[in-house]
C-alpha atoms as a PDB file:
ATOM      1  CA  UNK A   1       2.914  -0.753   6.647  1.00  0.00           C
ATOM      2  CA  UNK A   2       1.695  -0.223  10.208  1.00  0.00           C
ATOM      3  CA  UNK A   3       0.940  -3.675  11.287  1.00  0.00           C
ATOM      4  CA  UNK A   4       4.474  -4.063   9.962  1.00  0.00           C
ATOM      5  CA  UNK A   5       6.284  -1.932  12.517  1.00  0.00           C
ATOM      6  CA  UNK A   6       3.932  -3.295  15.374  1.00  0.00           C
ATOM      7  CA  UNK A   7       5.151  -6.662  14.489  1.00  0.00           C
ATOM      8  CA  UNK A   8       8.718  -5.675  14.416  1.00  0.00           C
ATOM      9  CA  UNK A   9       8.086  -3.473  17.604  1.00  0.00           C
ATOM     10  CA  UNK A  10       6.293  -6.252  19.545  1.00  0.00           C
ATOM     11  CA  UNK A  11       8.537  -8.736  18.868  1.00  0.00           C
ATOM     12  CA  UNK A  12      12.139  -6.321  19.929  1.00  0.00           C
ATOM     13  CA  UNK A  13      10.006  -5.054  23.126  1.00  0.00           C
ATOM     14  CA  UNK A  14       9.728  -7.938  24.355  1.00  0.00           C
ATOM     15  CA  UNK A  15      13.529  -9.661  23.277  1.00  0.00           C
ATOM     16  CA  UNK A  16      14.811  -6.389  24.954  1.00  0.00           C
ATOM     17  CA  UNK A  17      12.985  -6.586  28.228  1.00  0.00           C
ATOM     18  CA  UNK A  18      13.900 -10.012  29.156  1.00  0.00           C
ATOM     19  CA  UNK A  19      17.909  -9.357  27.960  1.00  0.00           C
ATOM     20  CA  UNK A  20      18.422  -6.548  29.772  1.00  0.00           C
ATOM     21  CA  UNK A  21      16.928  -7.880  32.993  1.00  0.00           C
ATOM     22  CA  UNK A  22      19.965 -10.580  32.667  1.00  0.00           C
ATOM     23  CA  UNK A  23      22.606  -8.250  31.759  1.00  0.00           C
ATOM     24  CA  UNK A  24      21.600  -6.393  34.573  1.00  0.00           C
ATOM     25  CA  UNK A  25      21.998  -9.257  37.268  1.00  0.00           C
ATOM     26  CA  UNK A  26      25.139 -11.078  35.611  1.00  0.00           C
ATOM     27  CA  UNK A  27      26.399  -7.548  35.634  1.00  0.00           C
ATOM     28  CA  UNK A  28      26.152  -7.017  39.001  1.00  0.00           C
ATOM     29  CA  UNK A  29      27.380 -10.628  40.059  1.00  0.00           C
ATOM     30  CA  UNK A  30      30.707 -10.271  37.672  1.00  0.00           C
ATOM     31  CA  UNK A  31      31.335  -6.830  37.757  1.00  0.00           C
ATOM     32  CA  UNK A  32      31.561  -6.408  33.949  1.00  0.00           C
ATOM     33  CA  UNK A  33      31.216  -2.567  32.835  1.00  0.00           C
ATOM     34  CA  UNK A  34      30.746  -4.127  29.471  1.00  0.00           C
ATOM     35  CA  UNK A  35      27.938  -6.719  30.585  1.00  0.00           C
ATOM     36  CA  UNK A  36      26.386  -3.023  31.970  1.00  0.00           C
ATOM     37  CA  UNK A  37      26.504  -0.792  29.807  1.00  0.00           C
ATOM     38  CA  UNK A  38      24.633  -3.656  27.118  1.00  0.00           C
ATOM     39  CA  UNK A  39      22.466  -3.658  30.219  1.00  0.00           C
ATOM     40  CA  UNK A  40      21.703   0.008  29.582  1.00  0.00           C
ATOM     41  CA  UNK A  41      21.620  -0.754  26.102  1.00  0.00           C
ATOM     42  CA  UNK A  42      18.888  -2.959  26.184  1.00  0.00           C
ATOM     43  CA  UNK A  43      16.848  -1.080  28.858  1.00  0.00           C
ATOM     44  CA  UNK A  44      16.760   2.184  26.192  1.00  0.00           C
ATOM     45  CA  UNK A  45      15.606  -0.049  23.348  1.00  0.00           C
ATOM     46  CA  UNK A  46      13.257  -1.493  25.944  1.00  0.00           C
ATOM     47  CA  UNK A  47      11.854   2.072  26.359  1.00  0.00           C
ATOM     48  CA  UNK A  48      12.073   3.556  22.867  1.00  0.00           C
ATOM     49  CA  UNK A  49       9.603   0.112  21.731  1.00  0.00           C
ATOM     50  CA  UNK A  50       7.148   1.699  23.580  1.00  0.00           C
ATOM     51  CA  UNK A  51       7.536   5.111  23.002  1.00  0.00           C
ATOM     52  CA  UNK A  52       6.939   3.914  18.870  1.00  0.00           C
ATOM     53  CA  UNK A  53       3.710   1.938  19.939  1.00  0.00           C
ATOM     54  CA  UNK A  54       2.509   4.622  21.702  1.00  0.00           C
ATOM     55  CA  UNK A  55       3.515   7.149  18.868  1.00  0.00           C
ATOM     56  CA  UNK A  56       1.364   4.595  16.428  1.00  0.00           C
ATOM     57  CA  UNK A  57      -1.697   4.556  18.821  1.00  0.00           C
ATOM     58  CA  UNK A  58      -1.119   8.687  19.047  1.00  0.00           C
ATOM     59  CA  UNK A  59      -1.119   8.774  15.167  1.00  0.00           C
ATOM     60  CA  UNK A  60      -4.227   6.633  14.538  1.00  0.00           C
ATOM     61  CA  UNK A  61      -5.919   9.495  16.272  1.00  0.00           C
ATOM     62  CA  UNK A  62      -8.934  11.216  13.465  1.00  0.00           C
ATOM     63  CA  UNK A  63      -8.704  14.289  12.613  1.00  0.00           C
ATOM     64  CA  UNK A  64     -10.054  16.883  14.160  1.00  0.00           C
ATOM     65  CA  UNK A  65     -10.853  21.026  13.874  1.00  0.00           C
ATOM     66  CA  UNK A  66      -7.087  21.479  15.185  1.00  0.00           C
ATOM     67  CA  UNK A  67      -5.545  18.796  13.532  1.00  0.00           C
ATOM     68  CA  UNK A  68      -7.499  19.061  10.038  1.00  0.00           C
ATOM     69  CA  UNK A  69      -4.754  16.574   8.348  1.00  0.00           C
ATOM     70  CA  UNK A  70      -4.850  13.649  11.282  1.00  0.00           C
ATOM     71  CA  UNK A  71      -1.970  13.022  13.770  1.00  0.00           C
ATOM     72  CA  UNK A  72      -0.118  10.597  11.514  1.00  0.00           C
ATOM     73  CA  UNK A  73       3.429  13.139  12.671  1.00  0.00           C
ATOM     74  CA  UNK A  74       3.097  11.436  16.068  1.00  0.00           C
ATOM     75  CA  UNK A  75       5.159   8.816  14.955  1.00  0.00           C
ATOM     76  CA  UNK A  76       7.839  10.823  13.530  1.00  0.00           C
ATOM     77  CA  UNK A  77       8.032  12.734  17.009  1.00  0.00           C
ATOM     78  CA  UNK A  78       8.434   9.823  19.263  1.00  0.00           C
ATOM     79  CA  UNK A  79      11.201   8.374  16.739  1.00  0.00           C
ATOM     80  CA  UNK A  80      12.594  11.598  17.303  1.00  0.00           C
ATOM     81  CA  UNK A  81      12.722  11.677  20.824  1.00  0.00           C
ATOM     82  CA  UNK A  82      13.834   7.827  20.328  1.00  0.00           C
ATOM     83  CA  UNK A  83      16.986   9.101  18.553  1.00  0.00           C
ATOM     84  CA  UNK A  84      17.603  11.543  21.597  1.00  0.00           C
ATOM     85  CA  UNK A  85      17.533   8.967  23.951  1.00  0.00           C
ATOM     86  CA  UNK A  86      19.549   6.649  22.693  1.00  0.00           C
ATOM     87  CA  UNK A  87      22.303   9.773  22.453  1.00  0.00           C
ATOM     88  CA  UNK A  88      21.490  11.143  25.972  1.00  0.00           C
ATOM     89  CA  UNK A  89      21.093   7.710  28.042  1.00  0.00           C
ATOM     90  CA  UNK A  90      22.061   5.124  26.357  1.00  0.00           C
ATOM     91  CA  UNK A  91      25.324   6.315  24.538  1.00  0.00           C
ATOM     92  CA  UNK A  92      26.133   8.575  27.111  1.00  0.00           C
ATOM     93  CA  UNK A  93      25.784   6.449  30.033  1.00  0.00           C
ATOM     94  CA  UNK A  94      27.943   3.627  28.029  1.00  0.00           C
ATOM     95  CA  UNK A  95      31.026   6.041  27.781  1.00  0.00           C
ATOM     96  CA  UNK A  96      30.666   7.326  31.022  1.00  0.00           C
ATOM     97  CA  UNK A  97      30.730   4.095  32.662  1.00  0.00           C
ATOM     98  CA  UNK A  98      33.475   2.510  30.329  1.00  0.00           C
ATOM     99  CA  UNK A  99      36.185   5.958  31.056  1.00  0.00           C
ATOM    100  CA  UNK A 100      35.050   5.042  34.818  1.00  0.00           C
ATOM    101  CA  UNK A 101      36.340   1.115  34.799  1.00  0.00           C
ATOM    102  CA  UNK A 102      39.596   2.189  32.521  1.00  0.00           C
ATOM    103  CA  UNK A 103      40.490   4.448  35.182  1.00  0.00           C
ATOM    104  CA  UNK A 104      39.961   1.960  37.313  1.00  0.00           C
ATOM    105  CA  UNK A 105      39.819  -1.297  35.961  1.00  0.00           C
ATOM    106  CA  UNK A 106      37.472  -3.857  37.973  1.00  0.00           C
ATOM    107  CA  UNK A 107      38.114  -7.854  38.349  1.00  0.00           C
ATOM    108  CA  UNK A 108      35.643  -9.619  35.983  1.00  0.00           C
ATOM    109  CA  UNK A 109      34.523 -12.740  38.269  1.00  0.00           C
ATOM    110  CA  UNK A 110      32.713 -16.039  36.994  1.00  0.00           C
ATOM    111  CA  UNK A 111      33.433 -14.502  33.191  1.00  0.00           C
ATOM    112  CA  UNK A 112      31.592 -17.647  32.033  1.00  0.00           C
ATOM    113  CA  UNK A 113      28.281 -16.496  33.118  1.00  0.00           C
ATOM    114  CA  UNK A 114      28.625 -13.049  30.736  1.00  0.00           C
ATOM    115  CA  UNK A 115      29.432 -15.628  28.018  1.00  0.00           C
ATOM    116  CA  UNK A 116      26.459 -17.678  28.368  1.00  0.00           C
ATOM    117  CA  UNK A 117      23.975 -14.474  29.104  1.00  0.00           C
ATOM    118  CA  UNK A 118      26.038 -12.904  25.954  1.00  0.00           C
ATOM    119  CA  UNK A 119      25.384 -15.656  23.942  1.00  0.00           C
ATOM    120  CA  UNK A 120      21.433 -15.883  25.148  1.00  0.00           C
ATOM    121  CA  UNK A 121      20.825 -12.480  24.495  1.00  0.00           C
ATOM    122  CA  UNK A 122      22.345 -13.137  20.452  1.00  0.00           C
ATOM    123  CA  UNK A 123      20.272 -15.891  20.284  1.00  0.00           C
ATOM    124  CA  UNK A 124      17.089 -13.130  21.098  1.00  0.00           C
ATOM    125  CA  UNK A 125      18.523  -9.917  19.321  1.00  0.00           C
ATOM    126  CA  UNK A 126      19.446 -12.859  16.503  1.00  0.00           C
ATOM    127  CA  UNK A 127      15.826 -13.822  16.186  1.00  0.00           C
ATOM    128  CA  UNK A 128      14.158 -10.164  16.290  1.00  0.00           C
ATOM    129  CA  UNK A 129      16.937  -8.920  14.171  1.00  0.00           C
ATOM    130  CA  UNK A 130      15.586 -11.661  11.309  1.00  0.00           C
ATOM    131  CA  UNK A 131      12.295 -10.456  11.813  1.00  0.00           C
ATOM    132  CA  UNK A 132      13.248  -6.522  11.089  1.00  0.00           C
ATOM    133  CA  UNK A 133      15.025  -7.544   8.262  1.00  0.00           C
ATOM    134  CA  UNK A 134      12.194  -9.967   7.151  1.00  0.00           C
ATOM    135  CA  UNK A 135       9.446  -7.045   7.378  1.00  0.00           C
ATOM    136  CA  UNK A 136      11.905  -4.192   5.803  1.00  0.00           C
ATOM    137  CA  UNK A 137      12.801  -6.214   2.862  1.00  0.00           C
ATOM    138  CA  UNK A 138       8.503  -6.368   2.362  1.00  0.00           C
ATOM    139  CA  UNK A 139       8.946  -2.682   2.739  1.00  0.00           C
ATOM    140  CA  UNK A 140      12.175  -1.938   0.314  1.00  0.00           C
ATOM    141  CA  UNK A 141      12.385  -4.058  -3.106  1.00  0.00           C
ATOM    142  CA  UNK A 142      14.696  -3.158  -5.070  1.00  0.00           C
ATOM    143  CA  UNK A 143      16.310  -0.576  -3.454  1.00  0.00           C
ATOM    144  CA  UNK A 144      19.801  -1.029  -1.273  1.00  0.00           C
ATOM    145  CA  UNK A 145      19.393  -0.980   2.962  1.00  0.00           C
ATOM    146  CA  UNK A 146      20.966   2.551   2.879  1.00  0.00           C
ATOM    147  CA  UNK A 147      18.348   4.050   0.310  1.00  0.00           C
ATOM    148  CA  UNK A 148      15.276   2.390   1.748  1.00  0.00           C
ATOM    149  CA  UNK A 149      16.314   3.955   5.348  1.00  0.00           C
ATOM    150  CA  UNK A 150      16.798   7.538   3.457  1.00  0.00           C
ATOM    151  CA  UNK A 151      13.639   7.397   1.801  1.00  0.00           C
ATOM    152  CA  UNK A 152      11.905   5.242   4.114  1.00  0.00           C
ATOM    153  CA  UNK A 153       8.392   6.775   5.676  1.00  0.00           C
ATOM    154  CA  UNK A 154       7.384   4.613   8.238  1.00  0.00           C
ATOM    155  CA  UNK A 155      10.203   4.651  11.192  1.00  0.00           C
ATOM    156  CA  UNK A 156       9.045   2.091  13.099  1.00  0.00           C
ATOM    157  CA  UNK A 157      10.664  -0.048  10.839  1.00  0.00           C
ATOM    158  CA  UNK A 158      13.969   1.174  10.133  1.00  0.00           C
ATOM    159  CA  UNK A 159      14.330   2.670  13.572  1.00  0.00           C
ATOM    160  CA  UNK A 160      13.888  -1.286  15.056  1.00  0.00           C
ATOM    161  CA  UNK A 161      16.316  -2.323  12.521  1.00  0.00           C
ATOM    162  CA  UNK A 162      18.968   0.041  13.446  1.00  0.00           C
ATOM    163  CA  UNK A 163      18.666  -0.697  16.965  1.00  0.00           C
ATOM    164  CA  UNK A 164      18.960  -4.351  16.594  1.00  0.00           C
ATOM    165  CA  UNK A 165      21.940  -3.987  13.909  1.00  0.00           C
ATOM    166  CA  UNK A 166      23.548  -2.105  17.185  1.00  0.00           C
ATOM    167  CA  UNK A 167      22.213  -4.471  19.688  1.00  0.00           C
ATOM    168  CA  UNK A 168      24.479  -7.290  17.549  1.00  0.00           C
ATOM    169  CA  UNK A 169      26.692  -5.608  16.958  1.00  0.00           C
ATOM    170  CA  UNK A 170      27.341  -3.823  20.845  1.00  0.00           C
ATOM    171  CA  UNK A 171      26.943  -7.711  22.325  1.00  0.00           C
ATOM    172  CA  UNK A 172      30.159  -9.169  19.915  1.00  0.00           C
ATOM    173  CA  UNK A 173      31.570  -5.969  21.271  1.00  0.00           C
ATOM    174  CA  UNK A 174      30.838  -6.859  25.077  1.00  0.00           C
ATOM    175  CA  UNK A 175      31.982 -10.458  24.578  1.00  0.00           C
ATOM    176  CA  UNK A 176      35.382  -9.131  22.570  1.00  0.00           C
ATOM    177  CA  UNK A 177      36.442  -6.911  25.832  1.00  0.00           C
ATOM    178  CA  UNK A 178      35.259  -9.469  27.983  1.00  0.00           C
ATOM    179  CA  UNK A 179      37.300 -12.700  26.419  1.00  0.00           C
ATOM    180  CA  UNK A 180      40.755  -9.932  26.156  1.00  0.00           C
ATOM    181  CA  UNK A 181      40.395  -9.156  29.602  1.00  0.00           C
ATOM    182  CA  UNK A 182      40.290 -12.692  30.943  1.00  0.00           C
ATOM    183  CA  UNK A 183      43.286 -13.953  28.495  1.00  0.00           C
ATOM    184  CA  UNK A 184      45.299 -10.902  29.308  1.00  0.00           C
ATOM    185  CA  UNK A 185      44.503 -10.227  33.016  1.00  0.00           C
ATOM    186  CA  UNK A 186      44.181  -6.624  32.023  1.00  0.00           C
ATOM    187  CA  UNK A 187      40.291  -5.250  32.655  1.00  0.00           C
ATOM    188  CA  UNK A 188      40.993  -2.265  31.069  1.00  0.00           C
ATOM    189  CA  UNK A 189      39.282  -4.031  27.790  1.00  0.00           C
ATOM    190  CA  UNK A 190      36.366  -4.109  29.584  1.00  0.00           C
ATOM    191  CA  UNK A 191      36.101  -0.373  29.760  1.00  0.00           C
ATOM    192  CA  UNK A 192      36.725   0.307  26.415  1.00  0.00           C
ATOM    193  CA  UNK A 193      34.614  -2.444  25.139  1.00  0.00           C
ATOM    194  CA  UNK A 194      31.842  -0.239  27.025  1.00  0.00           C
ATOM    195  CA  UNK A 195      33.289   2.497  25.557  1.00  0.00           C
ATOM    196  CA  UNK A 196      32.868   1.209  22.226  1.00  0.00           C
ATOM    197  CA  UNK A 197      29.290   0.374  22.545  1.00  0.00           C
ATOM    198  CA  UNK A 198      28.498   3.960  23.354  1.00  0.00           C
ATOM    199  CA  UNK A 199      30.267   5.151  20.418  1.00  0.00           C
ATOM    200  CA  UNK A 200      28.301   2.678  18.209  1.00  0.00           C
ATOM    201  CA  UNK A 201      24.779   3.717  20.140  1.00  0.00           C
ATOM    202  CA  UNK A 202      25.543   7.213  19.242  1.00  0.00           C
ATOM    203  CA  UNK A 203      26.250   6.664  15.854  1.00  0.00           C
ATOM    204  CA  UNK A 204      22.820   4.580  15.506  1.00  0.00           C
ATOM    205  CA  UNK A 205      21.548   7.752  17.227  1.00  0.00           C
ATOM    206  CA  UNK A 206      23.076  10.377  14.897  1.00  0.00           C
ATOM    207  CA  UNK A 207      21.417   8.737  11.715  1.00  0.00           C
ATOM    208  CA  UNK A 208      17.840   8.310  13.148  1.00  0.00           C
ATOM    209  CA  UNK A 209      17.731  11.729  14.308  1.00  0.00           C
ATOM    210  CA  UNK A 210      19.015  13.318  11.018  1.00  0.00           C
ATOM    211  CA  UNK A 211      16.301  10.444   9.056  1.00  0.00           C
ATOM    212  CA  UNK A 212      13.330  11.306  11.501  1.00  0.00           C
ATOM    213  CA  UNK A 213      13.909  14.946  11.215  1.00  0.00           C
ATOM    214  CA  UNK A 214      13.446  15.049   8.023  1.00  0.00           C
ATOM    215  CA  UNK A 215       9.741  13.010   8.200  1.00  0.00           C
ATOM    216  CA  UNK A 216       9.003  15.307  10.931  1.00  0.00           C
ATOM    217  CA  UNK A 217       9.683  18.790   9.351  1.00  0.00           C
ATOM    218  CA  UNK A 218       8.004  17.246   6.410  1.00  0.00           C
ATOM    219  CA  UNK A 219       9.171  15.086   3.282  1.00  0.00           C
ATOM    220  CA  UNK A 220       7.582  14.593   0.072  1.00  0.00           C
ATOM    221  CA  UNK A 221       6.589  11.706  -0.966  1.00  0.00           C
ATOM    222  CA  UNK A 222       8.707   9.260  -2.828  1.00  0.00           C
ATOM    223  CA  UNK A 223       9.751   9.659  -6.346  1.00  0.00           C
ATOM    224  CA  UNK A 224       8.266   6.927  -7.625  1.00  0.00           C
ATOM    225  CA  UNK A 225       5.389   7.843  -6.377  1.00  0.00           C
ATOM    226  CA  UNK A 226       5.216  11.741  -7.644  1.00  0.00           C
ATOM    227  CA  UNK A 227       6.454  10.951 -11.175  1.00  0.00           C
ATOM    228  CA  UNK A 228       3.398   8.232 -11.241  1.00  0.00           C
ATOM    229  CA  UNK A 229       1.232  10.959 -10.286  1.00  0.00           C
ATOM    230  CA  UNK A 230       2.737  13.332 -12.630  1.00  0.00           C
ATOM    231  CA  UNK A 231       1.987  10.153 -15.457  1.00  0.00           C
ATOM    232  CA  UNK A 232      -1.466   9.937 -14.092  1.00  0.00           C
ATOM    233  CA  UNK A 233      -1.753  14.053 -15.198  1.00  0.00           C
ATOM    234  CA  UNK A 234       0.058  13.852 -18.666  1.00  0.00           C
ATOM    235  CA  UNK A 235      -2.086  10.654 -19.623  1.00  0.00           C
ATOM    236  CA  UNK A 236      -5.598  12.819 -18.643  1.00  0.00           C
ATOM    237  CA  UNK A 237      -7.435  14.353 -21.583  1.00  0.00           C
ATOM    238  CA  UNK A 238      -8.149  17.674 -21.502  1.00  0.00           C
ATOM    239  CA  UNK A 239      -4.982  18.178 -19.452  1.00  0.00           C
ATOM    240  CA  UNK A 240      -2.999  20.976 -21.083  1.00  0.00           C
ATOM    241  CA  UNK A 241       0.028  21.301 -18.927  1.00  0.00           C
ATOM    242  CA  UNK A 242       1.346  19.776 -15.522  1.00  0.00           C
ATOM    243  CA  UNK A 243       3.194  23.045 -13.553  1.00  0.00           C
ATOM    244  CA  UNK A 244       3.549  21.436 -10.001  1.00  0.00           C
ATOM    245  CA  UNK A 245       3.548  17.998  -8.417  1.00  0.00           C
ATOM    246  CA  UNK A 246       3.843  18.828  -4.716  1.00  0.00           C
ATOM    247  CA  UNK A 247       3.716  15.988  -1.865  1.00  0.00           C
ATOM    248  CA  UNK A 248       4.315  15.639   1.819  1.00  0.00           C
ATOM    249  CA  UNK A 249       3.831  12.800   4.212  1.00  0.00           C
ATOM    250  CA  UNK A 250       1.469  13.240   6.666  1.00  0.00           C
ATOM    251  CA  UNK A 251       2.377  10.119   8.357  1.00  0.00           C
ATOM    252  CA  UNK A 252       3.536   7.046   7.184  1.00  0.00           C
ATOM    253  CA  UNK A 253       0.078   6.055   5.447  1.00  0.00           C
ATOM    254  CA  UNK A 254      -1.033   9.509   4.777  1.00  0.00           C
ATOM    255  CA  UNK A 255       0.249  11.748   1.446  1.00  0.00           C
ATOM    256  CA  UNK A 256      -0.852  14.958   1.058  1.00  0.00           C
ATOM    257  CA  UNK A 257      -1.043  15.608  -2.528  1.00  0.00           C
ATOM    258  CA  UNK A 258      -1.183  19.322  -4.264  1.00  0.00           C
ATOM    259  CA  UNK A 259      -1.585  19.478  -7.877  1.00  0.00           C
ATOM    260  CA  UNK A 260      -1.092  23.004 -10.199  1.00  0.00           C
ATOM    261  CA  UNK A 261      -2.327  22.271 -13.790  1.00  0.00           C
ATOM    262  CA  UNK A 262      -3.280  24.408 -16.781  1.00  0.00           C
ATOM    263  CA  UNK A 263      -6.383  22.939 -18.722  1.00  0.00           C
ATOM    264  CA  UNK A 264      -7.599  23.349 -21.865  1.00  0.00           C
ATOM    265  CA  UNK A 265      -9.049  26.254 -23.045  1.00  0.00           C
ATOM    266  CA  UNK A 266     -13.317  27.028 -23.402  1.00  0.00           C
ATOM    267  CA  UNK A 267     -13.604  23.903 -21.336  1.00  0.00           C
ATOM    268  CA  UNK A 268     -17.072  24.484 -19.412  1.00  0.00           C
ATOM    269  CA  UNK A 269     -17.130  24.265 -15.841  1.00  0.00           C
ATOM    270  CA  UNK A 270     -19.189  21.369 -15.453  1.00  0.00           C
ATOM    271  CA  UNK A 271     -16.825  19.329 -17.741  1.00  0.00           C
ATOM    272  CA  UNK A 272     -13.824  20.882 -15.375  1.00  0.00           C
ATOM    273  CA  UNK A 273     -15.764  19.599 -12.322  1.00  0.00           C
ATOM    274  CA  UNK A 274     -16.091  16.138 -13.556  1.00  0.00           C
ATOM    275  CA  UNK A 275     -11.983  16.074 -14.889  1.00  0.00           C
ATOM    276  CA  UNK A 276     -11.135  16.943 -11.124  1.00  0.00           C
ATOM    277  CA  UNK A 277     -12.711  14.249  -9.833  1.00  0.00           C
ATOM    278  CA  UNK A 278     -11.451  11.821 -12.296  1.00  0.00           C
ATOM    279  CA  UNK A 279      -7.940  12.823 -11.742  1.00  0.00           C
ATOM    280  CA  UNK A 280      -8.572  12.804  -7.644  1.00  0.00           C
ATOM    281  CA  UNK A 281     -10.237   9.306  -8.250  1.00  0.00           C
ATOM    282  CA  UNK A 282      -7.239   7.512 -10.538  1.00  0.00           C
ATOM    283  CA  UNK A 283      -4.568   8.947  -7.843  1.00  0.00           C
ATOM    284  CA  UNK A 284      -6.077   7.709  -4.768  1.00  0.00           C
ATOM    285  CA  UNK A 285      -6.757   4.436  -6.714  1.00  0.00           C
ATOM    286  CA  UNK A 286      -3.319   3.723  -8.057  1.00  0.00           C
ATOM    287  CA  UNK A 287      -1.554   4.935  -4.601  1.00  0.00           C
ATOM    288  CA  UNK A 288      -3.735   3.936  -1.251  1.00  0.00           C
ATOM    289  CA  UNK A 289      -1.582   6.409   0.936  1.00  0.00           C
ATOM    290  CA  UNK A 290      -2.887   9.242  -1.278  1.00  0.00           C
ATOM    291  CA  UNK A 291      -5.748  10.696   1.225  1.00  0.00           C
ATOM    292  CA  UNK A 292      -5.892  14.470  -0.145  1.00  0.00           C
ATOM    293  CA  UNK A 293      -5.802  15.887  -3.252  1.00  0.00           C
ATOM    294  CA  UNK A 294      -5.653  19.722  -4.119  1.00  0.00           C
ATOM    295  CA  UNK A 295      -5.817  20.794  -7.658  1.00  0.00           C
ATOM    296  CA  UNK A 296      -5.518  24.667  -8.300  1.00  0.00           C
ATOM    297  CA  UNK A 297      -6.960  25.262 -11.860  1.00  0.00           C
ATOM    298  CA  UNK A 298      -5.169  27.210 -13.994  1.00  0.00           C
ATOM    299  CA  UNK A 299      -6.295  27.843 -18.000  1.00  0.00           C
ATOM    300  CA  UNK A 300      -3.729  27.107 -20.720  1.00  0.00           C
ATOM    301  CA  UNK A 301      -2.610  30.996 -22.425  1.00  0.00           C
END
């Protein structure tokens, strides 16, 4: 799932980097608040890339007397501070400058240089955009976009998706404001076009922060997942009764599995000993992000 989200990271870091460089200068040479607030746009997606490769290096880190259970959270930090980001700078920035040019509109010159930059940078977001979607359908199956983001554990994917859905999305916007300001001489739709764009970075903002927040306070693991577990249990001889099937993800490749079961009576200890392991064995074989298992022991009344 990792070498997913690098691929998908890789890939929009660099897209981003060379679009916002030429948002930037066509920006500057039309005087298109639209053309610069995408140019902000693409700068904080340039930035939040890294800040998710350098949360994946962080959470690759062993574990150590401190950190007993790994690092594997790192991610879900950076993604958080991703979200914040995108709110703080990028949204905010976006508004800011679009409330500036509808108070006082600015003459878009040589509009046909936006266009063709506008259309560029679609043909790059297009293109990264495919490969998100390409990589998250590996990581959903059957389940809808909406669900796999909610119950999603690695945010490197979703988090790139999101951000190119708004990157798409934010450039038809640009090009909209751009094309009614030209046709109707009035500029002011270049300021709210910018405008727009903010409102749609904040929304995109809103979502990952409530989605991350939840991986980073911790989540269990999905349900899928803990009822197979659960199966694993019931189908175990000697297994009397399954109380508790508790899970949290450590990271996006790491569960943390704790187990409360009631065995059967006047079994001997060595025979107890060996039914642990079996059960931590079929668990970690069946689900290869199951690193830890805890089973507390309890005898059937």
């Amino acid at each position: 799932m990792a070498g997913s989200s690098k691929k998908v990271i890789y890939a929009a870091l660099v897209g981003n980097a060379i679009i916002a460089v030429a948002k930037f200068v066509m920006s500057a040479i039309t005087g298109s608040s639209a053309m610069f607030s995408e140019g902000i746009h693409s700068v904080v997606d340039t930035g939040n890339q890294i800040l998710l490769l350098y949360g994946l290096k962080q959470a690759k880190k062993p574990a150590d007397e401190k950190h007993p259970y790994g690092h594997g959270k790192e991610v879900y930090f950076w993604s958080f501070v991703v979200a914040l980001l995108i709110f703080a700078v990028g949204s905010g920035l976006s508004i800011f400058k679009g409330l500036e040019h509808i108070s006082h509109p600015v003459e878009i010159t040589n509009p046909v240089w936006n266009y063709l930059v506008l259309g560029f940078a679609m043909i790059i977001e297009g293109y990264v955009f495919f490969i998100a979607i390409k990589e998250f359908n590996k990581m959903r199956g059957d389940r809808g976009y909406l669900e796999a983001i909610q119950t999603g554990k690695d945010p490197g994917l979703f988090v790139v998706l999101l951000e190119d859905a708004a990157a798409m999305t934010g450039l038809m916007v640009a090009m909209l404001g751009i094309a009614l300001s030209q046709i109707t001489g009035n500029y002011v739709f270049d300021g709210i076009a910018s405008v727009v764009i903010g409102l749609i970075l904040a929304t995109v903002a809103v979502l990952l922060a409530v989605e991350t927040k939840g991986l980073l306070i911790g989540e269990r693991a999905n349900k899928h997942v803990v009822d197979g577990i659960r199966d694993v249990l019931n189908q175990t001889r000697g297994v009397h009764k399954v109380n508790e099937v508790l899970t949290m993800h450590m990271g996006p490749d790491y569960i943390l599995v704790n187990l409360n079961v009631e065995f059967s009576d006047h079994m001997r200890t060595g025979k107890l000993e060996q039914l642990v392991s079996q059960i931590d064995r079929e668990i970690k074989t069946k689900y290869k992000n199951v690193k830890r298992v805890f089973i507390e022991a309890e005898s059937a009344l």
